[in-house]
Protein backbone atom coordinates (compact mmCIF):
# COMPACT_ATOMS: atom_id res chain seq x y z
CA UNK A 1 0.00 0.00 0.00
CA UNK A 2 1.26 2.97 -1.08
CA UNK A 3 1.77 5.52 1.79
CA UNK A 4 0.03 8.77 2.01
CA UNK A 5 0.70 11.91 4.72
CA UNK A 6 -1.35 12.17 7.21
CA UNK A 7 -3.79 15.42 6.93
CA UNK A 8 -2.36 17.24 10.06
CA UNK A 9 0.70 17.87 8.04
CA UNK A 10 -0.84 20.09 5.13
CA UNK A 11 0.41 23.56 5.51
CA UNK A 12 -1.92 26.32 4.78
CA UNK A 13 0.03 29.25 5.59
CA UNK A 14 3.79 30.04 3.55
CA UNK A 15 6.69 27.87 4.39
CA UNK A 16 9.46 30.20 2.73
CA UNK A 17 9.51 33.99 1.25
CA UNK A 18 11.51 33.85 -1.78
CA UNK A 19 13.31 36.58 -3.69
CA UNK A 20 14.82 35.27 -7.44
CA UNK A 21 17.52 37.26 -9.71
CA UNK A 22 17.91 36.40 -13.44
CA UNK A 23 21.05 37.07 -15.11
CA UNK A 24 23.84 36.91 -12.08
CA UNK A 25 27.18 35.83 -13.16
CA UNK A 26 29.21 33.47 -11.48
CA UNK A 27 31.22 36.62 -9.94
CA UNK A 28 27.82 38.84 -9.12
CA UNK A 29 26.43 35.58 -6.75
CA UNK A 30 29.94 35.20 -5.20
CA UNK A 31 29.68 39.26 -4.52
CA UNK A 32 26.45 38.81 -2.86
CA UNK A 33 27.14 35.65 -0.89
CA UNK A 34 30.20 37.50 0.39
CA UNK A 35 28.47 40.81 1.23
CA UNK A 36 25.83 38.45 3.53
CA UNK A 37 26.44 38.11 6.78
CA UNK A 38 27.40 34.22 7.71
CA UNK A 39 25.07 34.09 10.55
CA UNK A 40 21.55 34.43 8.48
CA UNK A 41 18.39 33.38 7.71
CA UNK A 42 18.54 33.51 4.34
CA UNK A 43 19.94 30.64 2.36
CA UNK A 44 21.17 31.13 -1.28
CA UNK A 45 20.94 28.28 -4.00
CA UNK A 46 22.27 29.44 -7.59
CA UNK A 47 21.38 27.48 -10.59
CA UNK A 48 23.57 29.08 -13.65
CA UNK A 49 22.78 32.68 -13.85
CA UNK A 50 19.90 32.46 -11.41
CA UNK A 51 20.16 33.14 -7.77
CA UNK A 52 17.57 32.43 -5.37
CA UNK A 53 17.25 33.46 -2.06
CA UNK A 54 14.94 32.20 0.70
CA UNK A 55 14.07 33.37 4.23
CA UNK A 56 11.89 30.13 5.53
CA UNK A 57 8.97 30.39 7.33
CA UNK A 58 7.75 28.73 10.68
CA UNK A 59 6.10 25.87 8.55
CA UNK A 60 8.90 25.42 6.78
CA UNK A 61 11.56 25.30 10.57
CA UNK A 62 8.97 23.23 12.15
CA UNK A 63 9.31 20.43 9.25
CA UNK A 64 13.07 20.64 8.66
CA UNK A 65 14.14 20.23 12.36
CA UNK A 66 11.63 17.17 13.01
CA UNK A 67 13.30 15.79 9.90
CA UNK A 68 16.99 16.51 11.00
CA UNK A 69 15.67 14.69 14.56
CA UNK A 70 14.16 11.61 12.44
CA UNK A 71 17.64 11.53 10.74
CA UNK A 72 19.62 11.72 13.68
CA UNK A 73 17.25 8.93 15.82
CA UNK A 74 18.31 6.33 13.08
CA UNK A 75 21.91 6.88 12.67
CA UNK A 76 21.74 6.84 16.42
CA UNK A 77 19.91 3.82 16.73
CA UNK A 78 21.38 2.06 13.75
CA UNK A 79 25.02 2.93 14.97
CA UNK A 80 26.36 4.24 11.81
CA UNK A 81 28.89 7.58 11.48
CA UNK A 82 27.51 10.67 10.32
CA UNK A 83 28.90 13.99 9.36
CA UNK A 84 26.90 17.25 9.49
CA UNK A 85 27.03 19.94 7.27
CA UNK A 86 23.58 22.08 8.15
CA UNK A 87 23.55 24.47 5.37
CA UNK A 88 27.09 25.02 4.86
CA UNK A 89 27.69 26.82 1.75
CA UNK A 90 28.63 24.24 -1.19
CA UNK A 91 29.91 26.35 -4.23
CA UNK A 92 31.01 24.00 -7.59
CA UNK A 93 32.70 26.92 -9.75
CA UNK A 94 32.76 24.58 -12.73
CA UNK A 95 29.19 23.07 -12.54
CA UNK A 96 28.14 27.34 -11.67
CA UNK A 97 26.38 25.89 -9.15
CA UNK A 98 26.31 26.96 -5.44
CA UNK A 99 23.74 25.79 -2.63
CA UNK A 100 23.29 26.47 1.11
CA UNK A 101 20.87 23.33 1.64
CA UNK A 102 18.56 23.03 4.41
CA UNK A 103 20.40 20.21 5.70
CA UNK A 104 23.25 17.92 3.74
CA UNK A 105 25.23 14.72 5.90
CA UNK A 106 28.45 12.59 5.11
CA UNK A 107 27.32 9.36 6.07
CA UNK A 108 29.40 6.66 3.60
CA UNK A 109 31.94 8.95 2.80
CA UNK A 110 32.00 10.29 6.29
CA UNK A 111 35.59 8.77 6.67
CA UNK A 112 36.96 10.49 3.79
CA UNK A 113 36.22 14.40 5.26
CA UNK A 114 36.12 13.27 8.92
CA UNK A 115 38.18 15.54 11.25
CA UNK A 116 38.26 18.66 8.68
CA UNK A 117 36.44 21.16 6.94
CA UNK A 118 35.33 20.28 3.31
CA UNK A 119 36.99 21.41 0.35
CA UNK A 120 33.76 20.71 -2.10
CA UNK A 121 35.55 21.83 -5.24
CA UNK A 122 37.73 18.25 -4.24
CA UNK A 123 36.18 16.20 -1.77
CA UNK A 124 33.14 13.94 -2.67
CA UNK A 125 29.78 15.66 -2.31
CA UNK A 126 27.62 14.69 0.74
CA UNK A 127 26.02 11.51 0.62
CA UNK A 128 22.34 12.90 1.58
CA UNK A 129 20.87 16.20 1.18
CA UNK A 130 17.23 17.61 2.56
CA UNK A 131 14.79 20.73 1.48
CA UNK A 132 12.31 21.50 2.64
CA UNK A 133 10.14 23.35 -0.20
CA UNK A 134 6.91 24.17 0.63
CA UNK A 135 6.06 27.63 -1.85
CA UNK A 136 7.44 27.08 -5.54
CA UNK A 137 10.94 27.29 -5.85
CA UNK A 138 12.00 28.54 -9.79
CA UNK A 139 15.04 26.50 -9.27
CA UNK A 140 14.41 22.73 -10.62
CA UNK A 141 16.48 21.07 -7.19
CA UNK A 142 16.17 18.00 -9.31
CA UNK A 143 18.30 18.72 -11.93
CA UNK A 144 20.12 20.85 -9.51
CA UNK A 145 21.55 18.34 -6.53
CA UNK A 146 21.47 15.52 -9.64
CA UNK A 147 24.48 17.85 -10.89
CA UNK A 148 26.43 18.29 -7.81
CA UNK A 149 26.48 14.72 -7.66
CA UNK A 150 24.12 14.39 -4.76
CA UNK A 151 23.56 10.33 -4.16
CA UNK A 152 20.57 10.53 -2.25
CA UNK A 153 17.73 13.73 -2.26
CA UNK A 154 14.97 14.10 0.02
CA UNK A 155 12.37 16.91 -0.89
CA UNK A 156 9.28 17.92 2.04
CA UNK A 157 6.41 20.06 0.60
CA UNK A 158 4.36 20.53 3.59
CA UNK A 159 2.53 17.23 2.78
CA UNK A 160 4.48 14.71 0.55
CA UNK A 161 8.52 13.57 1.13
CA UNK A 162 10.08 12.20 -1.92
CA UNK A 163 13.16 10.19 -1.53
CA UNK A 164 15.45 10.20 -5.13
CA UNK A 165 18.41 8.08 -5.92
CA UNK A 166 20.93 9.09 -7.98
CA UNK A 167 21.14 6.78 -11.14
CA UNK A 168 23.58 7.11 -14.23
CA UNK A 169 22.87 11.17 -13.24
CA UNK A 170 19.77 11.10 -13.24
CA UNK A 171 17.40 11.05 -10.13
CA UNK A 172 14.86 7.94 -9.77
CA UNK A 173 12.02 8.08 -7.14
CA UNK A 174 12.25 5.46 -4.38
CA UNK A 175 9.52 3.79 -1.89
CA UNK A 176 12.62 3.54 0.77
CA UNK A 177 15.06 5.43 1.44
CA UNK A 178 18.65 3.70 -0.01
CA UNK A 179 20.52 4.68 2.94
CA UNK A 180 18.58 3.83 5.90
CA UNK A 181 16.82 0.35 3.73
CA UNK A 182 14.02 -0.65 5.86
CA UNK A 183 12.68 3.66 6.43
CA UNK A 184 9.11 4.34 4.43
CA UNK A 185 7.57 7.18 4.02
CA UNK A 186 4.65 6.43 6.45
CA UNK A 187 7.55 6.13 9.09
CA UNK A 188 7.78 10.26 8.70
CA UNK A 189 4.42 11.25 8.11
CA UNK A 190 3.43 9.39 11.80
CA UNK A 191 6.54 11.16 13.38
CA UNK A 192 5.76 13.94 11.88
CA UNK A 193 1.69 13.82 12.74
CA UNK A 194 2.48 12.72 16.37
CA UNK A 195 5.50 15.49 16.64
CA UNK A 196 2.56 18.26 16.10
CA UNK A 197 1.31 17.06 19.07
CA UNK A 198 4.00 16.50 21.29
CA UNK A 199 7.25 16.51 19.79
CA UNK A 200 9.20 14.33 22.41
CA UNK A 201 6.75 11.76 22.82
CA UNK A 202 6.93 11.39 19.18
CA UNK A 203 10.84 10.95 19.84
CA UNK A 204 10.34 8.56 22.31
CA UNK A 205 8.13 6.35 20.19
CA UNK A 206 9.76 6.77 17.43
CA UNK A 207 13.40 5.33 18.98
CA UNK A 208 11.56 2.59 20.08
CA UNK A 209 9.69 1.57 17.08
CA UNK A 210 13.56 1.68 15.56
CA UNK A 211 14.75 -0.36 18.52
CA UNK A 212 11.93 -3.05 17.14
CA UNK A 213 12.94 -3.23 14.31
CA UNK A 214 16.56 -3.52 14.00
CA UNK A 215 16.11 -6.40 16.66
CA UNK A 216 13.25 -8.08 14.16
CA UNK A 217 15.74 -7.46 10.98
């Protein structure tokens, strides 16, 4: 059966204010990221002339750090290594391409950047990365991450998560997610659902359905 988010998650209200600028060279984005302060709000994602710049929204915090907590509960749980890169700025001068993502992990190539900061014009690009996109982005974050050389996408709209895996460089939709295996969608939407209620209950159940079912697998 095909899983489907529970109602309680729709968002009626904007997740993200977005501001979008056509026709920015490589140099004008790299003037503007510069001129930002680091500690912000705003996250900047440029796409090949096109800079977009979003300031997100309660809707759009409330989702992201219940998702960062459901990532973090099975790498706990499942006892793997995890680096984490929030939305540290990941520029790729020769794919003119530069995110801030809402959330982006080295998990199998953890090793490789472990103990240092990333140099993403060299290192591998994180194994996982998560938005959160609840208004229309003008960006296609498809394409985009599929580019970078993302492995493993996970896109939130307020209602739906959509796991992609990268194939031959091209993203396919998946059921489960490819890192964590056993993980299905309706494993978020009922974290999600109960965390509207009472966010660490829905930790606490959550851990131990996890708990159940590593020890079943």
């Amino acid at each position: 059966m095909v899983a489907s988010p529970p109602k309680a998650i729709a968002q009626t209200t904007p997740g993200e204010k977005r501001v979008t600028l056509h026709g920015l060279d490589w140099q004008g984005y790299q003037q503007i990221l510069h001129a930002l302060p680091q500690r912000r709000a705003a996250r900047l994602t440029y796409d090949r002339g096109t800079l977009e710049i979003t300031v997100p929204l309660e809707p759009h915090e409330f989702s992201l750090r219940l998702i960062e907590r459901f990532i973090i509960i099975l790498i706990e749980e499942m006892r793997m290594n995890i680096k984490t890169m929030g939305s540290t700025t990941m520029n790729r001068e020769k794919f003119n391409r530069g995110s801030e993502p809402d959330c982006a992990y080295y998990i199998q190539n953890r090793s490789v950047v472990a103990g240092r900061n990333v140099d993403f014009e060299k290192d591998p690009p994180p194994d996982l990365v998560v938005e959160v996109d609840i208004t229309n982005t003008d960006i296609d974050k498809n394409r985009f991450y599929a580019a970078m050389g993302i492995a493993e996408f996970w896109r939130y709209n307020g209602r739906e998560w959509s796991i992609f895996q990268l194939q031959d460089g091209i993203y396919q939709e998946c059921t489960h997610s490819p890192t964590f295996g056993w993980v299905e969608k309706e494993d978020l939407y009922k974290f999600l659902a109960e965390a509207q209620e009472d966010e660490m209950e829905a930790q606490f159940n959550f851990r131990a359905y996890v708990r159940e079912k590593i020890n079943v697998l």
